[in-house]
PDB file of N, CA and C in Angstrom:
ATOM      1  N   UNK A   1      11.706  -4.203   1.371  1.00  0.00           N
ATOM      2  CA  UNK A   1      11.268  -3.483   2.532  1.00  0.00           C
ATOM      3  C   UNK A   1      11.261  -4.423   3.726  1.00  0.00           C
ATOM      4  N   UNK A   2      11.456  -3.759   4.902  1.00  0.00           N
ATOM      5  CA  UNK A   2      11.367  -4.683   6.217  1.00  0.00           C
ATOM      6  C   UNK A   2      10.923  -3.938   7.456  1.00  0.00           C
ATOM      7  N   UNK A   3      10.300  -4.152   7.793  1.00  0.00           N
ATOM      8  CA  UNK A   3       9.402  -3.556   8.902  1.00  0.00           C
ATOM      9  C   UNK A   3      10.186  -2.644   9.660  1.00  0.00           C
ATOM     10  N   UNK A   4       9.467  -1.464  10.098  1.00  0.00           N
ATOM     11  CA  UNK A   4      10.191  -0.632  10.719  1.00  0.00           C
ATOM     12  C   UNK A   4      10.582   0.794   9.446  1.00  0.00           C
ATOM     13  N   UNK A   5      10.868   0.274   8.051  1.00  0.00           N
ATOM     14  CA  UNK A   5      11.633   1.379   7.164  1.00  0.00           C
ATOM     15  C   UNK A   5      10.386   2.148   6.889  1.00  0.00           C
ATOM     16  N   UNK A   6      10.824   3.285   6.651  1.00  0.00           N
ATOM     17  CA  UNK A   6      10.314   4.758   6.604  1.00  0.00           C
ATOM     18  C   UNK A   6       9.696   4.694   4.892  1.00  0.00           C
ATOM     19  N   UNK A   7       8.553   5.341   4.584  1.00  0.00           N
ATOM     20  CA  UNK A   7       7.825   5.141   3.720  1.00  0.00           C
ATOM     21  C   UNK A   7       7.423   6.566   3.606  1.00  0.00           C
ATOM     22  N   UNK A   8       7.963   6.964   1.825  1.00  0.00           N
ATOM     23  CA  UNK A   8       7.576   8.514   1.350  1.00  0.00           C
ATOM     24  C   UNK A   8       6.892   8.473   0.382  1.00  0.00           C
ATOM     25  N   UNK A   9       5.648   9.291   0.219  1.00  0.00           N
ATOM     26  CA  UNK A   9       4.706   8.989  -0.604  1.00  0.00           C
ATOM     27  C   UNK A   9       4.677  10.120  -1.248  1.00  0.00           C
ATOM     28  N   UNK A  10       4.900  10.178  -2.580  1.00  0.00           N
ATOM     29  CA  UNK A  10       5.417  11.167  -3.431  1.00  0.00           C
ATOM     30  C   UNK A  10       3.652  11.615  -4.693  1.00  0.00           C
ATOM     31  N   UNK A  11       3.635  12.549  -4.703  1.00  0.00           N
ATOM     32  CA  UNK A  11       2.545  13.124  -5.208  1.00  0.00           C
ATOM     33  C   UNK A  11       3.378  13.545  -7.112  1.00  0.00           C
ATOM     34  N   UNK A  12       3.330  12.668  -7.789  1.00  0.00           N
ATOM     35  CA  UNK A  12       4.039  13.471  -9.342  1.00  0.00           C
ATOM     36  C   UNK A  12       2.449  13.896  -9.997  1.00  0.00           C
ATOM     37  N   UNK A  13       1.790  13.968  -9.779  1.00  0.00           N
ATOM     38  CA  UNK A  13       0.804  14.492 -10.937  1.00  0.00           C
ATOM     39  C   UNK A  13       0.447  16.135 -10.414  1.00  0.00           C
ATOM     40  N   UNK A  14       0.259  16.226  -9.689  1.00  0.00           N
ATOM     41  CA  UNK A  14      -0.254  17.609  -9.115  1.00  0.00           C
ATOM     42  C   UNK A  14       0.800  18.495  -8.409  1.00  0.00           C
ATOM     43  N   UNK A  15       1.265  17.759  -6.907  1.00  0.00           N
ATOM     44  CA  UNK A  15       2.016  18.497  -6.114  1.00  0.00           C
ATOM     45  C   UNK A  15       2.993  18.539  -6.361  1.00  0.00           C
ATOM     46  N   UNK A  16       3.665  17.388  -7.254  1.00  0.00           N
ATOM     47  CA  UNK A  16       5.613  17.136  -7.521  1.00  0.00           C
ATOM     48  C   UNK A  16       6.055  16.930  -6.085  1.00  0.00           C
ATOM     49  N   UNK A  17       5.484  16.880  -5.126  1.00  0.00           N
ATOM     50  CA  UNK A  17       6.374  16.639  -3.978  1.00  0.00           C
ATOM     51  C   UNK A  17       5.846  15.559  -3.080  1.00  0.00           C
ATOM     52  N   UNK A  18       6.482  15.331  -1.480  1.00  0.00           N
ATOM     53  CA  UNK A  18       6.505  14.375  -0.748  1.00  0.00           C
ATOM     54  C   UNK A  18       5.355  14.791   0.128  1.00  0.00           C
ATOM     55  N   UNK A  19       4.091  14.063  -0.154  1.00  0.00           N
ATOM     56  CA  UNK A  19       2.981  14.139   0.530  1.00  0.00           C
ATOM     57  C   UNK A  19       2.061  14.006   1.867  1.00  0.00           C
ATOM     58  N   UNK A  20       3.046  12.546   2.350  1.00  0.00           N
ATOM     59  CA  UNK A  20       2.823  11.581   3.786  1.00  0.00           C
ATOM     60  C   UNK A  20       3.776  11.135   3.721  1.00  0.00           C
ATOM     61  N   UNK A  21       4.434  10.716   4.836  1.00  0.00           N
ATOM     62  CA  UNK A  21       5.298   9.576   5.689  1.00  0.00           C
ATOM     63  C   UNK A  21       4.484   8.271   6.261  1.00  0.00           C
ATOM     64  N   UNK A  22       4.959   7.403   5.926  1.00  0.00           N
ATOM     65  CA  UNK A  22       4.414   6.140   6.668  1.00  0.00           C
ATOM     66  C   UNK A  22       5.713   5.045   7.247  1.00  0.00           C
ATOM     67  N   UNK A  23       5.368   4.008   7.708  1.00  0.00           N
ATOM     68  CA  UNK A  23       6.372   3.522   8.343  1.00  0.00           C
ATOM     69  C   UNK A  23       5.638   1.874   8.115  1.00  0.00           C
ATOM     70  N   UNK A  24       6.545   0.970   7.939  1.00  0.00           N
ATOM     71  CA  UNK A  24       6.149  -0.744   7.231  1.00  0.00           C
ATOM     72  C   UNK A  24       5.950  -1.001   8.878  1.00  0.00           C
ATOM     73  N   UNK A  25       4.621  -1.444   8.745  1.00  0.00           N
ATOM     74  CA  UNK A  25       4.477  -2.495   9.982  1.00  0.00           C
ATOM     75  C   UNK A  25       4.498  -4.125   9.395  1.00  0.00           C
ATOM     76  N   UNK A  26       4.173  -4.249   8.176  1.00  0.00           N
ATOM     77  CA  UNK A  26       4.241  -5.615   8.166  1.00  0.00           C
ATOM     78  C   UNK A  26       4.753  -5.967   6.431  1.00  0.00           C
ATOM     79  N   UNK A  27       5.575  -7.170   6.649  1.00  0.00           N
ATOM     80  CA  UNK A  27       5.694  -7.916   5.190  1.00  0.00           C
ATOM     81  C   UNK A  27       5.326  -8.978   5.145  1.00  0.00           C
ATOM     82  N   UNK A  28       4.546  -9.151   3.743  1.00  0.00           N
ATOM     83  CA  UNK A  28       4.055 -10.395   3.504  1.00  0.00           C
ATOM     84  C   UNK A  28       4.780 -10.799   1.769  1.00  0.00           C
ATOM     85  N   UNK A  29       5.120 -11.869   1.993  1.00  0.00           N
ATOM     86  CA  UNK A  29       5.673 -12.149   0.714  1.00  0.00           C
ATOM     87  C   UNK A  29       4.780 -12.986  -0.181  1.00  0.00           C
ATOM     88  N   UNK A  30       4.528 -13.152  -1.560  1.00  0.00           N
ATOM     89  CA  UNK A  30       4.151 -14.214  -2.430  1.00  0.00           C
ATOM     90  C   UNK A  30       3.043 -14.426  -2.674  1.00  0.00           C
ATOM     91  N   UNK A  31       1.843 -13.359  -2.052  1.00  0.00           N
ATOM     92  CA  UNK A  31       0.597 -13.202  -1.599  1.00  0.00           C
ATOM     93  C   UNK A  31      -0.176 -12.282  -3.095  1.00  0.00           C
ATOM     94  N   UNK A  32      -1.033 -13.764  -3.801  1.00  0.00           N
ATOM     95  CA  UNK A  32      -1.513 -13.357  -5.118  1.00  0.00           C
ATOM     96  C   UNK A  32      -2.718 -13.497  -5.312  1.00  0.00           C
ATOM     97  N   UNK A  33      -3.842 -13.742  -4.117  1.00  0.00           N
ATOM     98  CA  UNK A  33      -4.911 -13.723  -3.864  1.00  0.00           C
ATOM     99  C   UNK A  33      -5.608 -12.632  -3.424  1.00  0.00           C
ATOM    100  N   UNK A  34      -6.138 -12.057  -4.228  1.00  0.00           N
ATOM    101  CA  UNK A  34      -6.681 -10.516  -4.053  1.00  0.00           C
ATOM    102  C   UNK A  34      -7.634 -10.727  -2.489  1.00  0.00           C
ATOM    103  N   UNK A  35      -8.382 -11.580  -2.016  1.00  0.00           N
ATOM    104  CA  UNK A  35      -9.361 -11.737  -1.012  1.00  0.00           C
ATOM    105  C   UNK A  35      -8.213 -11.874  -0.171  1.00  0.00           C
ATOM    106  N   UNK A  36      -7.253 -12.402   0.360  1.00  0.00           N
ATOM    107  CA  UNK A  36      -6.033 -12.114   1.380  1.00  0.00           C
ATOM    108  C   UNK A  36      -5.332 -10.971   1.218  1.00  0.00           C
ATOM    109  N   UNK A  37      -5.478 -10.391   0.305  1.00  0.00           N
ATOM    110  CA  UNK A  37      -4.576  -8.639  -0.054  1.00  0.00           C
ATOM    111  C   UNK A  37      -5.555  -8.021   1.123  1.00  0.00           C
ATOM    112  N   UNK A  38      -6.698  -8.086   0.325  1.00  0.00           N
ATOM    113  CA  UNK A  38      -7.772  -6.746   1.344  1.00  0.00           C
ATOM    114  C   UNK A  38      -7.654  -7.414   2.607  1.00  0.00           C
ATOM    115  N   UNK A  39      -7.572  -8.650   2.841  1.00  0.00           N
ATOM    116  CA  UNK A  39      -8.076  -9.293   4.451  1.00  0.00           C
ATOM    117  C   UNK A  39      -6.926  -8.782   5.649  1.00  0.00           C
ATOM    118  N   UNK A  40      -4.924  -8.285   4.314  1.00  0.00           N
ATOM    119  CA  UNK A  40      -4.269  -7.785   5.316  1.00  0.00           C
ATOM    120  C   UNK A  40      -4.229  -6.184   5.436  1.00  0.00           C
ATOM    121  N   UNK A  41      -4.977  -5.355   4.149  1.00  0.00           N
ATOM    122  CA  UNK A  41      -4.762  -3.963   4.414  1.00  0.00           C
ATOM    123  C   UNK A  41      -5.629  -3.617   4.382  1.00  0.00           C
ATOM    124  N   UNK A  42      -7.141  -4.015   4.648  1.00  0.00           N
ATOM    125  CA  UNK A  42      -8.232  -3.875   5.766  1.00  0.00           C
ATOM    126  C   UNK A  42      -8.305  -1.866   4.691  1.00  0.00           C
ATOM    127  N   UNK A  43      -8.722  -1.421   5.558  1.00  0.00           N
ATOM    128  CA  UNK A  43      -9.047  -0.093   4.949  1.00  0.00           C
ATOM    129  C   UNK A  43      -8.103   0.800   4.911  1.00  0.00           C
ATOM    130  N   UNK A  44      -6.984   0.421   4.767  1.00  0.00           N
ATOM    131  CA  UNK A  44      -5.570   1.362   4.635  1.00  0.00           C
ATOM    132  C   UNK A  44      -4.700   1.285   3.402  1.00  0.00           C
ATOM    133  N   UNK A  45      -5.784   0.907   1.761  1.00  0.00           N
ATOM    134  CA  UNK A  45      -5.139   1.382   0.503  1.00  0.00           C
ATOM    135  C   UNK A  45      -5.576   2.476  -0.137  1.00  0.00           C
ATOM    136  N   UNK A  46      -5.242   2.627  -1.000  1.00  0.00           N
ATOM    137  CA  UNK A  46      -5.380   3.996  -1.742  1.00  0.00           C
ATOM    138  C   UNK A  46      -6.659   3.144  -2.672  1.00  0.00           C
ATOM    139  N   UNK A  47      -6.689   2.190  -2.899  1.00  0.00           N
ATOM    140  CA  UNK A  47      -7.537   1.112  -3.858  1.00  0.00           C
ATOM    141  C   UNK A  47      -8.615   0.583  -3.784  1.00  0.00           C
ATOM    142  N   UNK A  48      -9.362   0.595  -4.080  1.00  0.00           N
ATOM    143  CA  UNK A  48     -11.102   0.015  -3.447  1.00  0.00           C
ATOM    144  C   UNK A  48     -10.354  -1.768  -4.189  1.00  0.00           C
ATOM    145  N   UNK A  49     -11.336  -2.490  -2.938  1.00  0.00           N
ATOM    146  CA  UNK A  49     -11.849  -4.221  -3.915  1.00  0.00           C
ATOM    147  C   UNK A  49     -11.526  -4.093  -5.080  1.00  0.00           C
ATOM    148  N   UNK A  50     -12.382  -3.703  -5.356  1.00  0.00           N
ATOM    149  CA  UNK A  50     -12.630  -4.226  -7.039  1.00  0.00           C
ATOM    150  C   UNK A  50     -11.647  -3.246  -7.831  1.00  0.00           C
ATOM    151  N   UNK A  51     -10.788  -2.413  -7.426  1.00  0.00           N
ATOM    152  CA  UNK A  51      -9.397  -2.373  -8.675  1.00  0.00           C
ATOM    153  C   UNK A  51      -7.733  -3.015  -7.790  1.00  0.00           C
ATOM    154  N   UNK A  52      -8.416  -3.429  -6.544  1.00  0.00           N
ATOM    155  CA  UNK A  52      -7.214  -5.107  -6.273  1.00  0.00           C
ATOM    156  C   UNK A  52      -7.800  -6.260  -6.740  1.00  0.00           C
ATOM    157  N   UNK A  53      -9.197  -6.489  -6.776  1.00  0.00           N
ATOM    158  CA  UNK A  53      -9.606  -7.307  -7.590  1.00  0.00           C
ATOM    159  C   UNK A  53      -9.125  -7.708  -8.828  1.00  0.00           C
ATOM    160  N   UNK A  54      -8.950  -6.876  -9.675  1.00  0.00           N
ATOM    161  CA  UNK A  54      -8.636  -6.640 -11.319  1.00  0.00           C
ATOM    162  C   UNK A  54      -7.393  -6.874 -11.529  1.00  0.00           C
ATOM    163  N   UNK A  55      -6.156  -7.055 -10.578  1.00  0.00           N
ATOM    164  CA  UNK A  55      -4.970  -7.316 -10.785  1.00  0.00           C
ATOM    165  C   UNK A  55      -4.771  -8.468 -10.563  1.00  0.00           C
TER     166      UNK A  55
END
């Protein structure tokens, strides 16, 4: 992915279909520290802390 590309967020359990559009504002590469994950997507995952924590 590279900033700018178009982002389709696909619903398979319920709807079967294309749910939201989003668009990449940013890439970060190599980034395996869960406390810098949340520090760059701030309140915009689908994921609480503690199940980016767990990975």
């Amino acid at each position: 992915m590279k900033e700018g590309d178009i982002l389709l967020f696909y619903r398979s359990r319920d709807v079967k279909g294309i749910t939201s559009i989003g668009i990449v504002e940013k890439v970060y590469e190599n980034i395996t520290n869960p406390d810098e994950i949340i520090s760059y997507v701030g309140k915009r995952s689908v994921y609480s802390q503690s199940e980016i924590k767990e990975v």
